[in-house]
N, C-alpha and C. Protein backbone atom coordinates (compact mmCIF):
# COMPACT_ATOMS: atom_id res chain seq x y z
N UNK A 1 -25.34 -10.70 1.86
CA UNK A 1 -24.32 -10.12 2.71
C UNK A 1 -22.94 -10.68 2.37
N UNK A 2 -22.64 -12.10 2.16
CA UNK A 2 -21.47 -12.84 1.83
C UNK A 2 -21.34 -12.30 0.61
N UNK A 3 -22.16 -12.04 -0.63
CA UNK A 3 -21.78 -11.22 -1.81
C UNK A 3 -21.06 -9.78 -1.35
N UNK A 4 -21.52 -9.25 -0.86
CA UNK A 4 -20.83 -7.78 -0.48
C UNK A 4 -19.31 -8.01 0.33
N UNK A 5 -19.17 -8.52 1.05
CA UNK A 5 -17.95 -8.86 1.64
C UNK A 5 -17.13 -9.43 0.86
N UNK A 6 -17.67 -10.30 -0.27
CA UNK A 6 -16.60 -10.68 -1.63
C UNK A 6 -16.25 -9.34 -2.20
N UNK A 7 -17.17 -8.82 -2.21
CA UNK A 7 -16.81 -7.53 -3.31
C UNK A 7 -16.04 -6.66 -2.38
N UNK A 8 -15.74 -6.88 -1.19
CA UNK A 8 -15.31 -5.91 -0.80
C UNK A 8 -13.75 -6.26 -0.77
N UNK A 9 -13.56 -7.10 -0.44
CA UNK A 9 -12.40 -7.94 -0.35
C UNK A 9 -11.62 -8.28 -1.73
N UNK A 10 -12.46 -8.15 -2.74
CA UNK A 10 -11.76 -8.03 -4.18
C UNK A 10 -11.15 -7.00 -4.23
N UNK A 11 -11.97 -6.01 -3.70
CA UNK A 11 -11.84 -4.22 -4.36
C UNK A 11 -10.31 -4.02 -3.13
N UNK A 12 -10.02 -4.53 -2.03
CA UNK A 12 -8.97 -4.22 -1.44
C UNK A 12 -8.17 -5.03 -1.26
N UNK A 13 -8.17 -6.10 -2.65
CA UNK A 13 -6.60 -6.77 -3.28
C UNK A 13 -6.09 -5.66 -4.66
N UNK A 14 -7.39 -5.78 -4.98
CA UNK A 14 -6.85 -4.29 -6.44
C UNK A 14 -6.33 -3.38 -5.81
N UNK A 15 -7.12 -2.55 -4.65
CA UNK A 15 -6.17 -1.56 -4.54
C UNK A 15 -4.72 -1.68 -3.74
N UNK A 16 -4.75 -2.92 -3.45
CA UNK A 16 -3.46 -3.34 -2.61
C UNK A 16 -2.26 -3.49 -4.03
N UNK A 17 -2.97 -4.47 -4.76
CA UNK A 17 -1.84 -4.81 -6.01
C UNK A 17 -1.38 -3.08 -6.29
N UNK A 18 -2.22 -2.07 -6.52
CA UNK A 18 -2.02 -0.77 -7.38
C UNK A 18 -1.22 0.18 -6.23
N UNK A 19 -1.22 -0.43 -5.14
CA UNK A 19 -0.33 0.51 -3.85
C UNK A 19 0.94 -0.35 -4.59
N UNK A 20 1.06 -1.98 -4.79
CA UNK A 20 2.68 -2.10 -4.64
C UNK A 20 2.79 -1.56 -6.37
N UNK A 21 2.22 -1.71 -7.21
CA UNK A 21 2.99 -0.92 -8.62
C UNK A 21 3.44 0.71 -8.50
N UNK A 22 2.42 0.99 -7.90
CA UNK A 22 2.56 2.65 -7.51
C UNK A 22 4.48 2.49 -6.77
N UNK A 23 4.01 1.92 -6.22
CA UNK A 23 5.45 1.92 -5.06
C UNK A 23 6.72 1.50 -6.34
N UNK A 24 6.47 0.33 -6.80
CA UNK A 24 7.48 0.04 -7.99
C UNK A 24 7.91 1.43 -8.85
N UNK A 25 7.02 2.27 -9.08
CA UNK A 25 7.47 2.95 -9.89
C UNK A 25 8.24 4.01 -9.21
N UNK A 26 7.75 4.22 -7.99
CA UNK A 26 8.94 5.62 -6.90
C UNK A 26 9.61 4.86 -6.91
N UNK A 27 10.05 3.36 -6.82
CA UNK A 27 11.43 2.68 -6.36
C UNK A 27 12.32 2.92 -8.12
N UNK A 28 11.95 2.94 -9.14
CA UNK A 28 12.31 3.40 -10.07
C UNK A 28 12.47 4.60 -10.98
N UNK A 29 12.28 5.30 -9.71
CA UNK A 29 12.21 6.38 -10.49
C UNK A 29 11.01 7.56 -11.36
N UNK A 30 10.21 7.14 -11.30
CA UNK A 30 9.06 7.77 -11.80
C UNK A 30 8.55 8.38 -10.47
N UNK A 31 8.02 9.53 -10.66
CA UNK A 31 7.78 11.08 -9.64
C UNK A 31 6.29 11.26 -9.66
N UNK A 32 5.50 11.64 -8.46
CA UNK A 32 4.36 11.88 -8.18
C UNK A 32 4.24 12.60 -8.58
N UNK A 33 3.40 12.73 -9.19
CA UNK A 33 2.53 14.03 -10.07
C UNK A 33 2.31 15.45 -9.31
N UNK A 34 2.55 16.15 -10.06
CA UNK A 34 2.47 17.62 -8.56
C UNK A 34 0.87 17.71 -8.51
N UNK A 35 0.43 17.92 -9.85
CA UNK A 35 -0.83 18.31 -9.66
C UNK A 35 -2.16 17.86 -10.52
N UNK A 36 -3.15 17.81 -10.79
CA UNK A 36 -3.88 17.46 -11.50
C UNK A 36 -4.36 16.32 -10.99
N UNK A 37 -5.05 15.30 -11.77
CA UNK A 37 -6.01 14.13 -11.58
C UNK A 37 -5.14 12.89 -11.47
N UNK A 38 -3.88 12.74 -11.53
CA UNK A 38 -3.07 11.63 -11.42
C UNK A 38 -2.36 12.20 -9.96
N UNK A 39 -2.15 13.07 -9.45
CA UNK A 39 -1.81 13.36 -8.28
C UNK A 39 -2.76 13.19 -7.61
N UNK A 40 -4.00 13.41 -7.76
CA UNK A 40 -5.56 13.15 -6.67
C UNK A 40 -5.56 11.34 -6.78
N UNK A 41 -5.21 11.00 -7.69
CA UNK A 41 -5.20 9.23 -8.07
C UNK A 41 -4.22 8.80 -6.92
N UNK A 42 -3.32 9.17 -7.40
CA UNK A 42 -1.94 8.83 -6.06
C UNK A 42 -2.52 9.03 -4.73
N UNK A 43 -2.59 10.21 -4.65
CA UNK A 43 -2.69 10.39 -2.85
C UNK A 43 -4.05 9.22 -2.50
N UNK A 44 -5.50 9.55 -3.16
CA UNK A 44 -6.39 8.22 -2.91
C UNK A 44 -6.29 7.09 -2.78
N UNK A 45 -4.96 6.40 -3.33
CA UNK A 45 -4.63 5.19 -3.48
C UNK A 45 -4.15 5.47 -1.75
N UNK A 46 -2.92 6.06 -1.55
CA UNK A 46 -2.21 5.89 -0.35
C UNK A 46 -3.17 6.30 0.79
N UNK A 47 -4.31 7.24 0.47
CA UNK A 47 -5.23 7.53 1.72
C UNK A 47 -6.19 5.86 1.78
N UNK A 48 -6.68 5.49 1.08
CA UNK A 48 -7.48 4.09 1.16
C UNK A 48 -6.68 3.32 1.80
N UNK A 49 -5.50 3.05 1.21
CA UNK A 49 -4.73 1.80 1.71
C UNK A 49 -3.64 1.91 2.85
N UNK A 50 -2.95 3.44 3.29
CA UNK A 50 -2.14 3.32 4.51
C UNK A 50 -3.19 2.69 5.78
N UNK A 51 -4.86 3.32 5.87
CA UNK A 51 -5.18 3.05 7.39
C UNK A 51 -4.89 1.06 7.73
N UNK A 52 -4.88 0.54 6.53
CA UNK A 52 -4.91 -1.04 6.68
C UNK A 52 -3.68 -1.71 6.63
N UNK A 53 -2.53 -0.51 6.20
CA UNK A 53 -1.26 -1.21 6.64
C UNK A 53 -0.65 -0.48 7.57
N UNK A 54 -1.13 0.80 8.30
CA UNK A 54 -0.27 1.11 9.61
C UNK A 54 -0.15 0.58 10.32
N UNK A 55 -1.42 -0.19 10.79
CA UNK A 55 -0.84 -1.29 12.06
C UNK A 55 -0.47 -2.39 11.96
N UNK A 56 0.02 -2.98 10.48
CA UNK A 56 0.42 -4.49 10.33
C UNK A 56 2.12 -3.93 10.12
N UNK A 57 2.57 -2.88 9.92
CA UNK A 57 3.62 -2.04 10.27
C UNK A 57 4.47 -1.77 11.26
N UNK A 58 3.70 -1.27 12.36
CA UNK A 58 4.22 -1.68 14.01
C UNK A 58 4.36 -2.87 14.14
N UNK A 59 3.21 -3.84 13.64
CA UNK A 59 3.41 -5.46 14.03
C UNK A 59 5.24 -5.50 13.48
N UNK A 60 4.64 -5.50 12.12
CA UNK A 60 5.97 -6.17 11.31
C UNK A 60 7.01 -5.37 10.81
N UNK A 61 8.07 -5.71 11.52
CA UNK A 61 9.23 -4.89 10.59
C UNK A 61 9.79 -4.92 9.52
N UNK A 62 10.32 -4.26 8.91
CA UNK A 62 10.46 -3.69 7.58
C UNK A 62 11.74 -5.10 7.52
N UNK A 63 11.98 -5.40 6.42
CA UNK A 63 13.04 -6.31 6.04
C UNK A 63 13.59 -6.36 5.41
N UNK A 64 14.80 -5.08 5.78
CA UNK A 64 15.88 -4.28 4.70
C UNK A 64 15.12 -3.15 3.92
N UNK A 65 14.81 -2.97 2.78
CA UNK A 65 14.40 -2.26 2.31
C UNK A 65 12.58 -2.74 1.73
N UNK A 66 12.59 -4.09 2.17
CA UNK A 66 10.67 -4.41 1.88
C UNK A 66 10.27 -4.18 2.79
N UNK A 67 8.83 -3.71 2.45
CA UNK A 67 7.95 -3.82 3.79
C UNK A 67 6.64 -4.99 2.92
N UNK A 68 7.39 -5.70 4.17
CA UNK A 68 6.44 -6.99 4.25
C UNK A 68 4.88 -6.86 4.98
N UNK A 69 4.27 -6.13 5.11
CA UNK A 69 3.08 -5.78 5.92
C UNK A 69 2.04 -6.13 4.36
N UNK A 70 2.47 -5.59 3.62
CA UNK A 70 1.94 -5.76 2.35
C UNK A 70 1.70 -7.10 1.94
N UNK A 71 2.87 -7.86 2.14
CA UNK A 71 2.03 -9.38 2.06
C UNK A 71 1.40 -10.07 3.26
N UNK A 72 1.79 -9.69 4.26
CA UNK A 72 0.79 -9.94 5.36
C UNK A 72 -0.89 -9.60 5.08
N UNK A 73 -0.78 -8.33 4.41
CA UNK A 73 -2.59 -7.66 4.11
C UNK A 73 -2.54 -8.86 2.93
N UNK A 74 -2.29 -9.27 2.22
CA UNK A 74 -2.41 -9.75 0.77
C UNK A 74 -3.18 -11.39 1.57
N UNK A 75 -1.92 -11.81 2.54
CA UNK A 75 -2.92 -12.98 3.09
C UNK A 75 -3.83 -12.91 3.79
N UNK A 76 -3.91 -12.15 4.78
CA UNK A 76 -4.69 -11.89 5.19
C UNK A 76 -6.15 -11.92 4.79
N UNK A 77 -5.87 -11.46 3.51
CA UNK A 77 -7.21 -10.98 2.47
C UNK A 77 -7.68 -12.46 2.07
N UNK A 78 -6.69 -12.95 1.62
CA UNK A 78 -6.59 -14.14 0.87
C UNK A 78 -7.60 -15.25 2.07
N UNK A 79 -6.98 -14.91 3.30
CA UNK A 79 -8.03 -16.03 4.18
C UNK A 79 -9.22 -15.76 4.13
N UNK A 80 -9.19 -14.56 4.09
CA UNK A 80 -10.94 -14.08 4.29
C UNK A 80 -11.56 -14.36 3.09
N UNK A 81 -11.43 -13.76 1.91
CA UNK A 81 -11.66 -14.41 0.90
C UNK A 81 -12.17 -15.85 1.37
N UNK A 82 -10.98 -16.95 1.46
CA UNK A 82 -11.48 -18.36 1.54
C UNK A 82 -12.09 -18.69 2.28
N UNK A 83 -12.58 -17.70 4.02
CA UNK A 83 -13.56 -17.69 4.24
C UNK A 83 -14.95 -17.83 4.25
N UNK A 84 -14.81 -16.43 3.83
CA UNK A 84 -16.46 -16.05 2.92
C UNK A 84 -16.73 -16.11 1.66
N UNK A 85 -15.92 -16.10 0.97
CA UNK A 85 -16.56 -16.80 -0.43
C UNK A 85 -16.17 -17.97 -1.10
């Protein structure tokens, strides 16, 4: 059971790291794909990972133009991690 909860907790720092590159690249300029298999990539990324930062969102306010909720999930993770595995 403590194996599965590692793995789970790995798999939602990856997709956390790949929400903030995703984000790096709209902050630079690079455009969501209209259509095809890199647009289904995008939206999956943001459907997996908004339900776990909407409410660390309300908690935390945005700070200028970061949203810090993102490193809140990152520690967050990080305790649990040192938790359970």
């Amino acid at each position: 059971m403590t194996g599965l909860i590692c793995i789970a907790l790995w798999v939602a720092t990856l997709l956390l790291l790949a929400r903030v590159v995703v984000s790096w690249l709209e902050f630079f300029g690079v455009r969501r794909p209209i259509v095809g298999p890199g647009r289904a990539a995008w939206d999956l990324l943001y459907d997996v990972t908004e339900p776990a930062l909407r409410p660390l969102r309300r908690i935390i306010p945005p700070a200028g133009m970061f949203d810090i909720s993102v490193i809140v999930a990152f520690v967050i993770i990080f305790v649990l991690r040192y938790a359970f595995c």
